[in-house]
N, C-alpha and C. Protein backbone atom coordinates (compact mmCIF):
# COMPACT_ATOMS: atom_id res chain seq x y z
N UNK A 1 -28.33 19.20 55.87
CA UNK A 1 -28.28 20.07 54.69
C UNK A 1 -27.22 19.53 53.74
N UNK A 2 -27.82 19.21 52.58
CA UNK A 2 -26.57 19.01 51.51
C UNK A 2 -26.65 19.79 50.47
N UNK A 3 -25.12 20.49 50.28
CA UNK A 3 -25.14 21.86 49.96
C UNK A 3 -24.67 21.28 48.25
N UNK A 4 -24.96 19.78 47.97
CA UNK A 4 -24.65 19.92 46.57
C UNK A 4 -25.89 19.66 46.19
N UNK A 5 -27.02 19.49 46.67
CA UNK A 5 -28.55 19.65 46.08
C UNK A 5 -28.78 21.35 45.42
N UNK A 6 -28.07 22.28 45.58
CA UNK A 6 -27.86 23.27 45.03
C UNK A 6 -27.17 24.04 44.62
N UNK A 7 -27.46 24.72 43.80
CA UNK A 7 -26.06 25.59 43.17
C UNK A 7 -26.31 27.01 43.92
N UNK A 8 -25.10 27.38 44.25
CA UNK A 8 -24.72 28.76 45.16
C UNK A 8 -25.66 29.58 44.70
N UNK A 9 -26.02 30.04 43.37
CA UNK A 9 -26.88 31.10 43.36
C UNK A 9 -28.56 30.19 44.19
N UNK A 10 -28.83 29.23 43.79
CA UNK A 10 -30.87 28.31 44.59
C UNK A 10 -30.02 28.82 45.81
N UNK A 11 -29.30 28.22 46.68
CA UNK A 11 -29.19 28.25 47.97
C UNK A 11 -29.29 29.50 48.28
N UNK A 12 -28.40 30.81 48.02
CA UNK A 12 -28.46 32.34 48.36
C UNK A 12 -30.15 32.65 48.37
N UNK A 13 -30.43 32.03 47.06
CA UNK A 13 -31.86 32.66 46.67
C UNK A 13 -32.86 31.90 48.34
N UNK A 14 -33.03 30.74 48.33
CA UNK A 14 -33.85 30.04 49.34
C UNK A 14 -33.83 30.47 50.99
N UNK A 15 -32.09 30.40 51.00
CA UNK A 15 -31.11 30.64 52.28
C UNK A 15 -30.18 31.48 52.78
N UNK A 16 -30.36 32.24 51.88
CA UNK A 16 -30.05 34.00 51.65
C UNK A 16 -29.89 34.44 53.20
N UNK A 17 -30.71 34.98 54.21
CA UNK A 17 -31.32 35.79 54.75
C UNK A 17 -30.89 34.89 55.58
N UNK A 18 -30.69 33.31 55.69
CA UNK A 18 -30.61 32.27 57.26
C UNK A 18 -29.26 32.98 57.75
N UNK A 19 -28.86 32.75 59.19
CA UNK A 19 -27.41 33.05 59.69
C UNK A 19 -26.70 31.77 59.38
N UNK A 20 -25.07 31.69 58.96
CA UNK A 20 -24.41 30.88 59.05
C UNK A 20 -24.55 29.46 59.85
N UNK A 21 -24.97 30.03 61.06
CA UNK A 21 -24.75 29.20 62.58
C UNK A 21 -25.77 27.87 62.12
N UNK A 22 -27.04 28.36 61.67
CA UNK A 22 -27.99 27.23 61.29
C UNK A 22 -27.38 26.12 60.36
N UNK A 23 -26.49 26.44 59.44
CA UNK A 23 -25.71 25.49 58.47
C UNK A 23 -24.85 25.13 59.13
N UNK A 24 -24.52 25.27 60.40
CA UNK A 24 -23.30 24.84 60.83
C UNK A 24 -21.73 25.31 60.21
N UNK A 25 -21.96 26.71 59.57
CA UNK A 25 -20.85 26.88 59.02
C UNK A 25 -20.19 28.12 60.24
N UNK A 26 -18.98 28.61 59.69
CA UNK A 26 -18.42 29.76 60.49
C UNK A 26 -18.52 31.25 60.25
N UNK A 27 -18.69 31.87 61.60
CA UNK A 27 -19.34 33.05 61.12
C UNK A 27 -18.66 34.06 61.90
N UNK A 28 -18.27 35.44 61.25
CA UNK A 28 -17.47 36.48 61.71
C UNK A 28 -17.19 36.23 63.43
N UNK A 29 -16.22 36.29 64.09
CA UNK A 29 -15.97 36.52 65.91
C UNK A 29 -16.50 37.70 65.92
N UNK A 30 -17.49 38.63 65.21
CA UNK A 30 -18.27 39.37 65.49
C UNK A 30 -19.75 39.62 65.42
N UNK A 31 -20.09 38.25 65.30
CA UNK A 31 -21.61 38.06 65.30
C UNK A 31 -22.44 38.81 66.03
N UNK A 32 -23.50 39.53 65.50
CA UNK A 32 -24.59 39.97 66.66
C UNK A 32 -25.96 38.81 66.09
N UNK A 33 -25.75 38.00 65.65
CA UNK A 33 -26.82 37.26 65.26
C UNK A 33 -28.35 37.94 64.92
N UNK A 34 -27.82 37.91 63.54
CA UNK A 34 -28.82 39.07 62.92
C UNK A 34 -29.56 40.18 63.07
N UNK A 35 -28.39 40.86 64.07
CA UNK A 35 -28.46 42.30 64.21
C UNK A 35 -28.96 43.42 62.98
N UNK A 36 -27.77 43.54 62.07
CA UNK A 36 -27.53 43.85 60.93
C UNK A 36 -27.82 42.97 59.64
N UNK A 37 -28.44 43.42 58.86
CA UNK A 37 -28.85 42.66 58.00
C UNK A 37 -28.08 42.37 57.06
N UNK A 38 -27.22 43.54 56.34
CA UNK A 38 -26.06 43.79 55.57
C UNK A 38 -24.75 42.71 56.33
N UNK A 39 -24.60 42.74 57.30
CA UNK A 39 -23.10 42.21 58.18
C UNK A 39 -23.80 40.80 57.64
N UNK A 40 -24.93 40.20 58.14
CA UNK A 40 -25.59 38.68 58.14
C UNK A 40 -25.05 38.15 57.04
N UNK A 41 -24.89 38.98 55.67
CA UNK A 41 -25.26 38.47 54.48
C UNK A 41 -23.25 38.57 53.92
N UNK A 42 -22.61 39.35 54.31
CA UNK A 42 -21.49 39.51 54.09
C UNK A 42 -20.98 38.10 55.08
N UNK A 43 -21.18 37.77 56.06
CA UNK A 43 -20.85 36.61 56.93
C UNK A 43 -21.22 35.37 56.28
N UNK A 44 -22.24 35.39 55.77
CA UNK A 44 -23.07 34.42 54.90
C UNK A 44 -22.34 33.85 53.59
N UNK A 45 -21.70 34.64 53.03
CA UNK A 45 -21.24 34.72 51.87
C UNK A 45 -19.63 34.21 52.56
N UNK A 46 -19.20 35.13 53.37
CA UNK A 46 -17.50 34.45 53.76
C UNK A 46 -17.93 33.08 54.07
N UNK A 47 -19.01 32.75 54.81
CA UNK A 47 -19.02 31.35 55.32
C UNK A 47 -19.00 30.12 54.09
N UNK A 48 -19.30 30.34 53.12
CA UNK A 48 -20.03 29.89 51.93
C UNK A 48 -18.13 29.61 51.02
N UNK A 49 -17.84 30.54 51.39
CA UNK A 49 -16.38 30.42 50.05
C UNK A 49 -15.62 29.02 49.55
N UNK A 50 -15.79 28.06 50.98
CA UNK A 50 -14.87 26.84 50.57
C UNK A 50 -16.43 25.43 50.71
N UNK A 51 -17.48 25.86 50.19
CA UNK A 51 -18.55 25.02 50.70
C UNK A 51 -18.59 24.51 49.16
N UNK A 52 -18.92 23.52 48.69
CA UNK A 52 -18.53 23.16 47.62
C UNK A 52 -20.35 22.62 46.87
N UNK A 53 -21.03 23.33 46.24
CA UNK A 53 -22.33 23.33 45.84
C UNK A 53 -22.31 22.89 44.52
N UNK A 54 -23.67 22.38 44.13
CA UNK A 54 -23.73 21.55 42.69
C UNK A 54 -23.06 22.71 41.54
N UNK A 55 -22.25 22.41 40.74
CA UNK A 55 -21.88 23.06 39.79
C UNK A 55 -22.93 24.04 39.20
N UNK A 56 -22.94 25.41 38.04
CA UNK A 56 -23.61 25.58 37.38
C UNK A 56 -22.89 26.55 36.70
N UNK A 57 -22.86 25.79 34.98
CA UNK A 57 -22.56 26.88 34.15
C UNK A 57 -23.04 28.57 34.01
N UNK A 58 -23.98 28.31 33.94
CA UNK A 58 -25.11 29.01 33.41
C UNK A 58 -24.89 30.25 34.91
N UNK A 59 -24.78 29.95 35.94
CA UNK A 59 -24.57 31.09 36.60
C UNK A 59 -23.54 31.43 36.68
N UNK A 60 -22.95 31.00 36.94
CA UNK A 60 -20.92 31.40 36.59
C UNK A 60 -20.85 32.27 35.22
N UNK A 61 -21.12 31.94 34.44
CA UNK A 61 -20.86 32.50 32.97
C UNK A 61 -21.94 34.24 33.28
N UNK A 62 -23.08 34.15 33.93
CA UNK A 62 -23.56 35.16 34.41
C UNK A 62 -23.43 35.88 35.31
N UNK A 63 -22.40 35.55 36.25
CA UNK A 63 -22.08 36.41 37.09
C UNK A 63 -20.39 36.98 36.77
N UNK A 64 -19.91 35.66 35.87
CA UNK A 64 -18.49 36.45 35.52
C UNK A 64 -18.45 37.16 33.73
N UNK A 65 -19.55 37.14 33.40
CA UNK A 65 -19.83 37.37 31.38
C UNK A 65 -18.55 38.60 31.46
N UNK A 66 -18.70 39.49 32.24
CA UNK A 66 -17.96 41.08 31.89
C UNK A 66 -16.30 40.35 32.38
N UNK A 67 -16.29 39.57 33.34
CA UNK A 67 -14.17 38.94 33.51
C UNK A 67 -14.17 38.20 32.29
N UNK A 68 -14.79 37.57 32.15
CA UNK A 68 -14.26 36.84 31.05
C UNK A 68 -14.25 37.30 29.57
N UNK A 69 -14.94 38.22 29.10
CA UNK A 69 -14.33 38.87 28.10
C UNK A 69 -13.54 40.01 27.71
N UNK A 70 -13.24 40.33 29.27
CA UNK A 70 -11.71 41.51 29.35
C UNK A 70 -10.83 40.48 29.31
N UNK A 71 -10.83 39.02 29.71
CA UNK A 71 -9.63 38.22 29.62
C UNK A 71 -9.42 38.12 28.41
N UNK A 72 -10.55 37.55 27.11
CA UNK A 72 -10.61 37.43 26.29
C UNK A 72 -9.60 38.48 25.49
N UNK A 73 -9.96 39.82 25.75
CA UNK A 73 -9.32 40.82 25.05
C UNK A 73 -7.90 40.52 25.11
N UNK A 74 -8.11 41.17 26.56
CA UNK A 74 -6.14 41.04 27.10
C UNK A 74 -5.24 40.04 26.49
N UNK A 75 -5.95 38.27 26.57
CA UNK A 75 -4.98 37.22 25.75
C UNK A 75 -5.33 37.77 24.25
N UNK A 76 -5.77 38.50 23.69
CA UNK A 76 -5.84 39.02 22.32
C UNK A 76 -4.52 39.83 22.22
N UNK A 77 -4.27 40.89 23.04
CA UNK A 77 -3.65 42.07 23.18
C UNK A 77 -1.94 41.16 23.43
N UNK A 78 -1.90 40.22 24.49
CA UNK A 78 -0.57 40.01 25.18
C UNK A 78 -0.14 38.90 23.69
N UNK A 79 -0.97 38.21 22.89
CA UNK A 79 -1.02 37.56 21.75
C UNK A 79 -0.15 38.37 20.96
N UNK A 80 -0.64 39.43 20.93
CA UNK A 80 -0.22 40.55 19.41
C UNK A 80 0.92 40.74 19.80
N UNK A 81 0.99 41.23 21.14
CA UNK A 81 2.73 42.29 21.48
C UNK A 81 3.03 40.94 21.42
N UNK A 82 3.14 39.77 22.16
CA UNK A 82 4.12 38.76 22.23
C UNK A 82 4.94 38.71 20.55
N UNK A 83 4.07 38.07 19.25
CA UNK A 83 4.18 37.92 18.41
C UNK A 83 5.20 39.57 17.75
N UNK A 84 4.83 40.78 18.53
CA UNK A 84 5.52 41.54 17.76
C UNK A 84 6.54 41.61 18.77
N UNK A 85 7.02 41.19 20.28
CA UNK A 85 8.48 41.42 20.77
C UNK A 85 9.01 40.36 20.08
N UNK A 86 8.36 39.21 19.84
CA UNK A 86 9.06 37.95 19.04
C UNK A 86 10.02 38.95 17.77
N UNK A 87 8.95 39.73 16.36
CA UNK A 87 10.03 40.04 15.83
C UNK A 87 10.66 41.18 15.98
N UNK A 88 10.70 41.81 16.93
CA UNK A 88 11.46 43.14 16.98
C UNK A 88 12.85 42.40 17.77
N UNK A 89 12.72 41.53 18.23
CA UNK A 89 14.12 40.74 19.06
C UNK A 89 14.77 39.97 17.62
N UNK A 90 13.84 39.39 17.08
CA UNK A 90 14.36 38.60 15.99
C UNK A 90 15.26 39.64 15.00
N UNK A 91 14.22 40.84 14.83
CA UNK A 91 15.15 41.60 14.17
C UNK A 91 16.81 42.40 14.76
N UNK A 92 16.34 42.57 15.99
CA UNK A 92 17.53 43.18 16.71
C UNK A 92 18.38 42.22 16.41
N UNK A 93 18.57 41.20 16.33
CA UNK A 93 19.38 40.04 16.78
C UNK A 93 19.92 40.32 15.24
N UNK A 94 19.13 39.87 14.47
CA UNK A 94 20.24 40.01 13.15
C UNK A 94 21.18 41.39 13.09
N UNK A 95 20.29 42.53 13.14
CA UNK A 95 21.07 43.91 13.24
C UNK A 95 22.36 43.56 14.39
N UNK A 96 22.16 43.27 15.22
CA UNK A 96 23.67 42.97 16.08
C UNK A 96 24.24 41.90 15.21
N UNK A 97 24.21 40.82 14.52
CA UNK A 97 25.29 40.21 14.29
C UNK A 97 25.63 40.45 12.49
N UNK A 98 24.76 41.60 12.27
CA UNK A 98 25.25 42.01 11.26
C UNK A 98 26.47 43.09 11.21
N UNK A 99 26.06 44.10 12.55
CA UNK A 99 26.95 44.98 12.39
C UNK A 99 27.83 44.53 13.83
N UNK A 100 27.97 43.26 14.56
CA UNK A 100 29.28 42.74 15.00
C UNK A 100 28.71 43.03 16.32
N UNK A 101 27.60 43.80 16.88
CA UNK A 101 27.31 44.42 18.42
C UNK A 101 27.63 43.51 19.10
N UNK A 102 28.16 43.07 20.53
CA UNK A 102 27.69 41.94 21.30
C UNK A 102 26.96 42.81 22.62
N UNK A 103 26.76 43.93 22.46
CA UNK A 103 26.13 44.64 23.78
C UNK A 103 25.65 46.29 23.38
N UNK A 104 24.69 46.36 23.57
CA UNK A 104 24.05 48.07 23.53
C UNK A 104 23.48 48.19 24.79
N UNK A 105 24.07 49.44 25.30
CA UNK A 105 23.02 49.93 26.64
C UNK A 105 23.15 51.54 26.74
N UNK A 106 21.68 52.05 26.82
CA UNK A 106 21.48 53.36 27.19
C UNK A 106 20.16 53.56 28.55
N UNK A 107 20.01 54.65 28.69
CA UNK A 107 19.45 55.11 30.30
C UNK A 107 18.07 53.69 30.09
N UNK A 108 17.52 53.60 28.81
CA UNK A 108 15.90 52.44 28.95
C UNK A 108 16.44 51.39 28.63
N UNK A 109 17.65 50.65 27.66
CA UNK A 109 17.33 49.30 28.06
C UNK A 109 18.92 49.06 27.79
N UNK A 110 19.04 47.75 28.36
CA UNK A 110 20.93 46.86 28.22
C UNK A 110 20.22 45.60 26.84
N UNK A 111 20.57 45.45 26.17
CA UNK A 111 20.96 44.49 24.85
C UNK A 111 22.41 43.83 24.82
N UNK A 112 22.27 42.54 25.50
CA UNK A 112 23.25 41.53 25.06
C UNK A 112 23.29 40.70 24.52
N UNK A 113 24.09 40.25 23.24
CA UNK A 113 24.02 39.15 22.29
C UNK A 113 24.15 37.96 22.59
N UNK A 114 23.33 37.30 22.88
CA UNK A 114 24.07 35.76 23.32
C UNK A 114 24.33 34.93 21.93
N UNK A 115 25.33 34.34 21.90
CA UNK A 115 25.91 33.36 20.74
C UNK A 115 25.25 32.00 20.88
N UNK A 116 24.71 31.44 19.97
CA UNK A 116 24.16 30.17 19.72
C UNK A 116 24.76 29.27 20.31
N UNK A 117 25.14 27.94 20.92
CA UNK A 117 25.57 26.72 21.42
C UNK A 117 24.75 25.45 21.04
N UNK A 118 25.94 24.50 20.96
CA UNK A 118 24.86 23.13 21.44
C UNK A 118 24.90 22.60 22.84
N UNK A 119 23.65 22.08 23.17
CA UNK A 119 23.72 21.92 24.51
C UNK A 119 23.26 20.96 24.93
N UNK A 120 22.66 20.31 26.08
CA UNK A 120 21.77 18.96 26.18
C UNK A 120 20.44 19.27 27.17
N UNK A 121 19.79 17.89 26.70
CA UNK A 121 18.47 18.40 27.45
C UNK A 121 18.42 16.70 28.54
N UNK A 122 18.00 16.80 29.62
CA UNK A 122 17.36 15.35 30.21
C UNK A 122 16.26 15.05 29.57
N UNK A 123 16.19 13.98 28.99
CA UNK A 123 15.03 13.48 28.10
C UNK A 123 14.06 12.28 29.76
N UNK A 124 13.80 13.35 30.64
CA UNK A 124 13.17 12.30 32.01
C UNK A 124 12.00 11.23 31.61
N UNK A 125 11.62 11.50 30.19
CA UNK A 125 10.05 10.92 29.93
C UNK A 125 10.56 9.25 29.64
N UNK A 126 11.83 9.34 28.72
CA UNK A 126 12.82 8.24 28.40
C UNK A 126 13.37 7.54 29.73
N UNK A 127 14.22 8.90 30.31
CA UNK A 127 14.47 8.03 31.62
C UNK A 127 13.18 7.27 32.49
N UNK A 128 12.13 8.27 32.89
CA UNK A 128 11.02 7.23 33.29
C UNK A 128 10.56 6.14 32.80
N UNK A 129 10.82 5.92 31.83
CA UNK A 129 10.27 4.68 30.99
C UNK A 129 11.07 3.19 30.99
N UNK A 130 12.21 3.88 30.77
CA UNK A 130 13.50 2.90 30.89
C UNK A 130 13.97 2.32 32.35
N UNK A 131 13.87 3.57 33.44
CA UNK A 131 14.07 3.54 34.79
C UNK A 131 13.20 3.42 35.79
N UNK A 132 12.14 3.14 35.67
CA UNK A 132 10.61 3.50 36.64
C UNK A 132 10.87 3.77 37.89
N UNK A 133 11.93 2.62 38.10
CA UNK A 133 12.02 2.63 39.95
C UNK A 133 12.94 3.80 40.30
N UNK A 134 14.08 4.03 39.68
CA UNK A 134 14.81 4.92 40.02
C UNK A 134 14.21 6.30 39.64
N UNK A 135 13.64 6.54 38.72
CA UNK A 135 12.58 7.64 38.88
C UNK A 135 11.73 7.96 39.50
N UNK A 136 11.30 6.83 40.44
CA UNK A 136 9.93 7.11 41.41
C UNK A 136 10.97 7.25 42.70
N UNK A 137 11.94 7.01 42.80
CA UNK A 137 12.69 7.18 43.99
C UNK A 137 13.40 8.33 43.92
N UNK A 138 13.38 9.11 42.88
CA UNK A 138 14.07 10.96 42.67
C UNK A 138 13.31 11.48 42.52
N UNK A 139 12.13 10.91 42.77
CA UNK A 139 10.82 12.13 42.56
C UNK A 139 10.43 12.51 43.58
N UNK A 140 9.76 13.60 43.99
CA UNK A 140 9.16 13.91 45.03
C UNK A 140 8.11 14.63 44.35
N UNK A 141 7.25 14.34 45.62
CA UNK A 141 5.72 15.56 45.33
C UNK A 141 6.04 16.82 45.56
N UNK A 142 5.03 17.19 44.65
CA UNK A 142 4.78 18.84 44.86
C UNK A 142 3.82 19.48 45.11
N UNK A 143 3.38 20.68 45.56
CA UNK A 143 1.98 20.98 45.27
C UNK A 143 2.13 22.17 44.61
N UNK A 144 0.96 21.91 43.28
CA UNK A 144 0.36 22.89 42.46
C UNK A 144 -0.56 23.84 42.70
N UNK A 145 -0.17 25.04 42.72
CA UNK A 145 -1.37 26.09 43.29
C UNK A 145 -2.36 25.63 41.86
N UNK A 146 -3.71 26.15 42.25
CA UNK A 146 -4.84 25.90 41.27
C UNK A 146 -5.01 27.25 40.40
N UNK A 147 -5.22 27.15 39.23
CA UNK A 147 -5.04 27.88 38.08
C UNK A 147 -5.92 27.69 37.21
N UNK A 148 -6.04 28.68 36.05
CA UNK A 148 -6.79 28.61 35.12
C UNK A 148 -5.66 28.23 33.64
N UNK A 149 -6.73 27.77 32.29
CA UNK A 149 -6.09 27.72 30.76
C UNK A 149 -6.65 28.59 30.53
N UNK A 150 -6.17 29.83 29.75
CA UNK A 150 -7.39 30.49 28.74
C UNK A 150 -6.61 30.64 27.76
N UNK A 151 -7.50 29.96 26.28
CA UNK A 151 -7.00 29.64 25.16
C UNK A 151 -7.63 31.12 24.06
N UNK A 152 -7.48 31.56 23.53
CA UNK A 152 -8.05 32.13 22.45
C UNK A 152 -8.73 31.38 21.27
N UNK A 153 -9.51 31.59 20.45
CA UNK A 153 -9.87 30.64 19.33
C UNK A 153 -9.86 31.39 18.07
């Protein structure tokens, strides 16, 4: 069986109803081997989660249409407040160093002024460039959990 000749929704549709065991995949330590028809298909589906099937837009976008445009909203929504804590801080900030504050606090929030500095940054892109070896020898791997971009337009 090669499970990239299909995309998760052909296979469910064709192979829906088969038990795990026939794919050779893993199936609940509580199998009654298609006892229950409901349990088969919930087992079916856990077995399926890390099986890696031909891509398809077109069903993804149809099975997630309603997540993805509450995301849509929300980066609309976290867009707006961001842009308005941007100036309600911007404004606080002048109001404190107009009228001298370096600290306000009552029972909902603490406000402390921090004073401007110059400071430095590691420019590593320079150092990598200039240093290769000694940069590949302070580096270490990492691992990146997997994530999404969602951009607004």
């Amino acid at each position: 069986m090669r499970f990239k000749d299909y995309t998760r929704k052909e296979f469910l549709e064709k192979y829906g109803h088969n038990c795990p065991i026939k794919f050779d995949l893993p199936v609940f330590p509580i199998c009654r081997e298609g006892e229950d028809e409901k349990e088969c298909r919930m087992c079916l589906e856990n077995s399926l989660k890390y099986v890696e099937f031909k891509p398809s837009i077109n069903d993804f976008v149809e099975y997630n249409a309603t997540a993805i445009d509450e995301l849509r909203i929300v980066e609309y929504q976290v867009k707006m407040l961001s842009s308005l804590r941007d100036k309600l801080k911007g404004d606080l900030l002048s109001q404190m160093e107009i009228y001298g504050v370096d600290k306000f606090e009552d029972d909902n929030v603490d406000i402390i002024y921090v004073k401007g500095c110059m400071g430095t940054r590691f420019d590593s892109s320079r150092f990598k460039k200039d240093f290769p070896g000694t940069y590949k020898e302070y580096s270490d791997p990492v691992i990146i959990g997997a994530n999404i971009n969602f951009k607004l337009k």
